[in-house]
Protein backbone atom coordinates (compact mmCIF):
# COMPACT_ATOMS: atom_id res chain seq x y z
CA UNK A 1 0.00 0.00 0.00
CA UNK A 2 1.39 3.01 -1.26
CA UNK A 3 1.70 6.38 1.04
CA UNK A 4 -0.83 7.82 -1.54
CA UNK A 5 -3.30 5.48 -1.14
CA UNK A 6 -3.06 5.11 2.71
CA UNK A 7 -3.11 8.83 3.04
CA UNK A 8 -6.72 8.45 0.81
CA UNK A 9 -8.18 5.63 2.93
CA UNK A 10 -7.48 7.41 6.71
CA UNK A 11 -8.99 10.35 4.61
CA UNK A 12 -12.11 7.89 3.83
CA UNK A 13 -12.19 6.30 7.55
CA UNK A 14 -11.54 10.12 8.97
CA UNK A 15 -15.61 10.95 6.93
CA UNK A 16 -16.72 7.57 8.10
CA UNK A 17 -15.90 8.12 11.61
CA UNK A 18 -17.31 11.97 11.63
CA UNK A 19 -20.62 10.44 10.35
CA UNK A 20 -20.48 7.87 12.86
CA UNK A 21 -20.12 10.18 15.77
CA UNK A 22 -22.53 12.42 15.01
CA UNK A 23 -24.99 9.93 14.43
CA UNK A 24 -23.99 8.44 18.32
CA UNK A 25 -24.94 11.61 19.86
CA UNK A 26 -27.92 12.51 17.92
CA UNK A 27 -28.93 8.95 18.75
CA UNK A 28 -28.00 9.31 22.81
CA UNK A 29 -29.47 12.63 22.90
CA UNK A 30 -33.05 10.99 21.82
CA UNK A 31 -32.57 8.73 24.63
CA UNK A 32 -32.70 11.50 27.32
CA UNK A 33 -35.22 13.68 25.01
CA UNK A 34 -37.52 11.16 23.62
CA UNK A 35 -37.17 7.77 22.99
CA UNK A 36 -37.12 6.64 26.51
CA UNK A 37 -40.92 7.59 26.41
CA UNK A 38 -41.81 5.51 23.96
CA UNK A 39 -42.98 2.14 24.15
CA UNK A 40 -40.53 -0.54 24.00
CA UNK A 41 -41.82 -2.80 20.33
CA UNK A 42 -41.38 1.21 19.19
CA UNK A 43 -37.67 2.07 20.79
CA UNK A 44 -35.84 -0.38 19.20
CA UNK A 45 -36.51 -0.32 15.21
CA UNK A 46 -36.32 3.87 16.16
CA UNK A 47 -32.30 2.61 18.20
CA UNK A 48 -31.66 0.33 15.19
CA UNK A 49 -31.84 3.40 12.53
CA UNK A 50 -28.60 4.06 13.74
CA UNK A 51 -26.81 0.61 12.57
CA UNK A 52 -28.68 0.96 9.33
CA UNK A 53 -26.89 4.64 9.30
CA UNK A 54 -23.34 3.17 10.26
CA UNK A 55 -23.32 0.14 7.68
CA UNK A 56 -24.66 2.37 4.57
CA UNK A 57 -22.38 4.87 5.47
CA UNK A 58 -19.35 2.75 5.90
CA UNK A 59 -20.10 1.76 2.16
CA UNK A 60 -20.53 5.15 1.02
CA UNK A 61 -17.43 6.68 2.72
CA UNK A 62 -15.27 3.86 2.69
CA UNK A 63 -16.31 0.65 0.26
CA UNK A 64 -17.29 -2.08 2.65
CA UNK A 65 -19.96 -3.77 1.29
CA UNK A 66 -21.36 -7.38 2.52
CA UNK A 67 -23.78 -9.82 0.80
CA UNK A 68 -25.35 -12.61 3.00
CA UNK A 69 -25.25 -16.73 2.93
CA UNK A 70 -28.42 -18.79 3.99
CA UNK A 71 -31.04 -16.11 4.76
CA UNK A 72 -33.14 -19.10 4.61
CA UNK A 73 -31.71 -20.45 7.69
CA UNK A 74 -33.17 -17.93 9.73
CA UNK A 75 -35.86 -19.60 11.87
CA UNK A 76 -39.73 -17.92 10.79
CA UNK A 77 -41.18 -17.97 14.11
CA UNK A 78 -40.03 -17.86 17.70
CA UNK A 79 -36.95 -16.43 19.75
CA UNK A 80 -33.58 -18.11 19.08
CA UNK A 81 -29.64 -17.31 20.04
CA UNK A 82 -27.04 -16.55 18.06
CA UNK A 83 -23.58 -17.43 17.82
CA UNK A 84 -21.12 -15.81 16.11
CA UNK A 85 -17.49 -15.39 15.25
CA UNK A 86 -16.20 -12.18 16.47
CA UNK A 87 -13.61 -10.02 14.32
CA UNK A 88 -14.68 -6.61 14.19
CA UNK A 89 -16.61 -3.76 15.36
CA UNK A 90 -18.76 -4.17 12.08
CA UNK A 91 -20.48 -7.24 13.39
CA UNK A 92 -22.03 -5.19 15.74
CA UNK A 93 -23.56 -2.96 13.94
CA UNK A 94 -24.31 -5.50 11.23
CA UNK A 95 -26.26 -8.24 12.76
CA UNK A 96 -29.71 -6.21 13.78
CA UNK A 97 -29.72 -4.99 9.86
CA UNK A 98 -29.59 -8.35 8.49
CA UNK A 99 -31.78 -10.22 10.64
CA UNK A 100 -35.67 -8.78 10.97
CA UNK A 101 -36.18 -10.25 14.87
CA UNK A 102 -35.50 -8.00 17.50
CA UNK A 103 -32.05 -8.80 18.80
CA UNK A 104 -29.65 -7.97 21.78
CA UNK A 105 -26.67 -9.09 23.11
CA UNK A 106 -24.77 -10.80 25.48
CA UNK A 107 -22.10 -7.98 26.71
CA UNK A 108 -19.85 -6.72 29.66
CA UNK A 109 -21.64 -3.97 31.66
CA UNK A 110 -18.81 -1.09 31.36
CA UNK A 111 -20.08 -0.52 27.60
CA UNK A 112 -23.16 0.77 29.23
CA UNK A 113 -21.43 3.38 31.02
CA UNK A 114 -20.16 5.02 28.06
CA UNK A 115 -22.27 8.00 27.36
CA UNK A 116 -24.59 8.70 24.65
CA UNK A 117 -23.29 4.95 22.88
CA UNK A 118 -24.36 3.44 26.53
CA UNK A 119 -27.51 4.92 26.64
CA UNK A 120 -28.50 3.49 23.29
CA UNK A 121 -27.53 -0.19 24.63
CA UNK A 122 -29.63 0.44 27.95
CA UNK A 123 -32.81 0.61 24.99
CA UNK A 124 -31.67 -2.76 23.40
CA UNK A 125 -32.23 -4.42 27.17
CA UNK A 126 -28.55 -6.10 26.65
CA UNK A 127 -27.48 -8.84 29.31
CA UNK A 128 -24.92 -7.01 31.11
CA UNK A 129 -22.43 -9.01 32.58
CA UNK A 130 -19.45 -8.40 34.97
CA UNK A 131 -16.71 -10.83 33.88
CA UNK A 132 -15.21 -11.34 36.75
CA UNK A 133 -18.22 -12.99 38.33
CA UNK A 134 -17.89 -16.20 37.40
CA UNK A 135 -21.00 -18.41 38.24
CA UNK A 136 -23.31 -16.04 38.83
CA UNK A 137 -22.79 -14.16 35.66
CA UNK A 138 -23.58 -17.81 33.86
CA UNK A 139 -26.90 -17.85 35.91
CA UNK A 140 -27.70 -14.22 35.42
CA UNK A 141 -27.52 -14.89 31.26
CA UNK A 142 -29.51 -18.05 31.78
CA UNK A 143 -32.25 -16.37 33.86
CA UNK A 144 -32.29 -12.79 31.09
CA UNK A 145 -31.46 -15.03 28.47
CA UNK A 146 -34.73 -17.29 29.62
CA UNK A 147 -37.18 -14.43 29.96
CA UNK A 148 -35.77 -12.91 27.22
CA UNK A 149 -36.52 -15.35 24.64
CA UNK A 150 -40.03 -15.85 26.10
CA UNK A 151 -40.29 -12.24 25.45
CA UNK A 152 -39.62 -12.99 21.56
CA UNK A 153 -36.20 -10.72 21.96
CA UNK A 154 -33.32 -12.86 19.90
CA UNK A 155 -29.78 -13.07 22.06
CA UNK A 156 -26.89 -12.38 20.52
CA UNK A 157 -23.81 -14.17 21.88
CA UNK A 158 -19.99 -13.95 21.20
CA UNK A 159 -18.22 -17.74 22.53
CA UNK A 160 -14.82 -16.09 21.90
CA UNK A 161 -15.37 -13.32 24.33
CA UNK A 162 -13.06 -10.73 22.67
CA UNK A 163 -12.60 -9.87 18.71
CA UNK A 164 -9.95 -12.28 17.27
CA UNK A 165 -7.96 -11.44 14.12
CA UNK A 166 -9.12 -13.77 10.85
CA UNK A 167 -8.31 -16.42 9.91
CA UNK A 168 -7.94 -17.31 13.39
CA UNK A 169 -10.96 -18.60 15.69
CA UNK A 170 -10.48 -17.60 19.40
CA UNK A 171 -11.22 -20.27 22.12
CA UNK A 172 -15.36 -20.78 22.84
CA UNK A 173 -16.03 -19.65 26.21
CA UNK A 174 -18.45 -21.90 27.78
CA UNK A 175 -20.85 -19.19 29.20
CA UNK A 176 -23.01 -19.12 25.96
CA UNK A 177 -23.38 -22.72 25.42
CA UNK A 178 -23.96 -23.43 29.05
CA UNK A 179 -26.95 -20.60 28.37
CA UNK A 180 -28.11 -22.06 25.55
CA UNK A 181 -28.09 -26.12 27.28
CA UNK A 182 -29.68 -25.01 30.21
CA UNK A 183 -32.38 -23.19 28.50
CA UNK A 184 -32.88 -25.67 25.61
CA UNK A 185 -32.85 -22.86 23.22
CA UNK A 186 -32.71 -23.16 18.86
CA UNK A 187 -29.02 -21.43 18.51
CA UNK A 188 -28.57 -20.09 15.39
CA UNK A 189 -24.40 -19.84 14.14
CA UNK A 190 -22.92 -17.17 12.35
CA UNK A 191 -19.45 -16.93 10.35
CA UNK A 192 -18.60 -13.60 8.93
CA UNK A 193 -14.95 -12.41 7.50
CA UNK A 194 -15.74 -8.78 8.82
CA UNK A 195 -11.85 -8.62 10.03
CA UNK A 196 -10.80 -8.21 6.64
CA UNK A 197 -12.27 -5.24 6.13
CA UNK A 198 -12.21 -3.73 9.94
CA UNK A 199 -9.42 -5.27 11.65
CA UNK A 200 -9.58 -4.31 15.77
CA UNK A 201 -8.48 -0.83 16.85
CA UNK A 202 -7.38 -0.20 12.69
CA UNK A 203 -8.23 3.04 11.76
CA UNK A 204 -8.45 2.22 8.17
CA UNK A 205 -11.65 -0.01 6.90
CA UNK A 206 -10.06 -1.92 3.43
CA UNK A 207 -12.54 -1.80 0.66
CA UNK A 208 -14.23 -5.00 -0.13
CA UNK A 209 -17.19 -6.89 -0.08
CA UNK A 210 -17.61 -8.81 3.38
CA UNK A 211 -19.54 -12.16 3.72
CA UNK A 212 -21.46 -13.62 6.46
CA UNK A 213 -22.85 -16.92 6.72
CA UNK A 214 -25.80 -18.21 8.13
CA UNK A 215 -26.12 -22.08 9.67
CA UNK A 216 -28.75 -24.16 9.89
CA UNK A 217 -30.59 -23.62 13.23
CA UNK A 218 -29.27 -26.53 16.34
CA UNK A 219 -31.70 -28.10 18.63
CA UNK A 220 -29.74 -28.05 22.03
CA UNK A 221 -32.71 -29.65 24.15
CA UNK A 222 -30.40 -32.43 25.81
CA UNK A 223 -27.03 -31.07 24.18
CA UNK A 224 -24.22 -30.59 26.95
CA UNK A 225 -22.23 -27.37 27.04
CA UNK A 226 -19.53 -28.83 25.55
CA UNK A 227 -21.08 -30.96 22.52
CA UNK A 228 -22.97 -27.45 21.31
CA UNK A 229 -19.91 -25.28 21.17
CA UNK A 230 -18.33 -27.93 19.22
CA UNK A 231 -20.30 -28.16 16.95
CA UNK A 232 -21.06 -24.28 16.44
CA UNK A 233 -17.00 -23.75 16.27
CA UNK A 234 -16.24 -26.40 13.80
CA UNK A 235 -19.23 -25.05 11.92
CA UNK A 236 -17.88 -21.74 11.59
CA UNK A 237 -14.18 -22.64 11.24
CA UNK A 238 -15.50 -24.78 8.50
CA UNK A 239 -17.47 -21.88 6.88
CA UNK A 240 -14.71 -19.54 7.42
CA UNK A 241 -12.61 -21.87 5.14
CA UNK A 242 -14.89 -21.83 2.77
CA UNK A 243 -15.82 -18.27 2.03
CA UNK A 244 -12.45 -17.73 0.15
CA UNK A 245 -14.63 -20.22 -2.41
CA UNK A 246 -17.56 -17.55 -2.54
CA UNK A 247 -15.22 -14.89 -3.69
């Protein structure tokens, strides 16, 4: 990559990121002003304009693009979790675009302190976890994840805990799958290459068209732990391998 051509991409990612920031605090400002008000089937598609915002505008400003694998995996009816590889920021922002349930997430509960991006999370009614509590944050997601689920709200889940540079696949914490035994949930897995594009704490986002893949749904009722995040990681790793195929 030539100095030229850096110099134009950090120019790109520099509009991106403007965009994206203003959008934040218009967003968290509704919170305080407005949205809070409202109810709660109305809150999130009005929270969730702001992902649509951030992935258009990342392909406007700065050519990332996706297309999606096995739309026709995605379960019709009822409340399900997901699983999902985790490279990038974009993932994020990503997921409630491409799937029409409501969705939230399994996340730690200092992103909720952040102001104005916080606030927006607080709407999603995320399953807040502190990390260091071992046991009791497994039974806190399998109690929220429960009720949850019964509330039609879709979980999103991250096994790998942190966002690991492709090709590589992190180790699957056992948190989620424990979740997902205990409750007997349908968990639905998700491989994406999204680290290609927005590798972690890069300031540059390379052009390119990222794919994500979605599995057929697994019937955990009577799956240990162990047996389910075995078969969702060799899934994606498998998927992952393949995408280079798609191209």
């Amino acid at each position: 990559m030539n100095a030229l051509n850096t110099f134009w991409l950090g120019l790109r990612a520099a509009i991106y990121w403007a965009g994206s920031v203003v959008s934040t605090l218009l967003v968290g400002g509704m919170m305080m002003v407005v949205l809070w008000a409202l109810p709660d089937k109305v809150r999130y598609p009005a929270v969730t304009l702001w992902n649509r915002f951030n992935v258009w505008w990342l392909e406007v400003t700065c050519g990332v693009k996706y297309r999606v694998l096995g739309r026709e995996n995605i379960p019709a009816q009822g409340a399900f979790l997901i699983m999902a590889n985790h490279q990038s920021t974009w993932e994020t922002y990503a997921l409630p675009v491409i799937f029409p349930q409501r969705l939230t997430w399994v996340l730690k509960q200092e992103l909720l302190k952040i102001p104005f991006f916080g606030w927006g999370l607080r709407m999603l009614r995320p399953i807040a976890i502190d990390r260091s509590a071992g046991r009791a944050a497994i039974k806190q997601m399998s109690q929220q994840g429960k009720a949850l689920l019964e509330a039609g709200i879709c979980v999103v889940i991250f096994p790998e805990g942190t966002r690991i540079a492709p090709p590589e696949t992190g180790e699957f914490k056992i948190g989620g799958a424990l979740m997902a035994a205990q409750i007997g949930a349908l968990v639905v897995p998700v491989a994406h290459n999204a680290g290609e594009s927005w590798r972690r704490h890069a300031w540059i986002k390379k052009p390119g068209t990222i794919t994500v893949s979605i599995g057929e749904p697994l019937l955990t009722k009577g799956m240990k732990a162990d047996a389910i995040n075995q078969h969702v990681r060799g899934w994606i790793e498998a998927e992952k391998a393949r995408m280079n195929k798609y191209e």
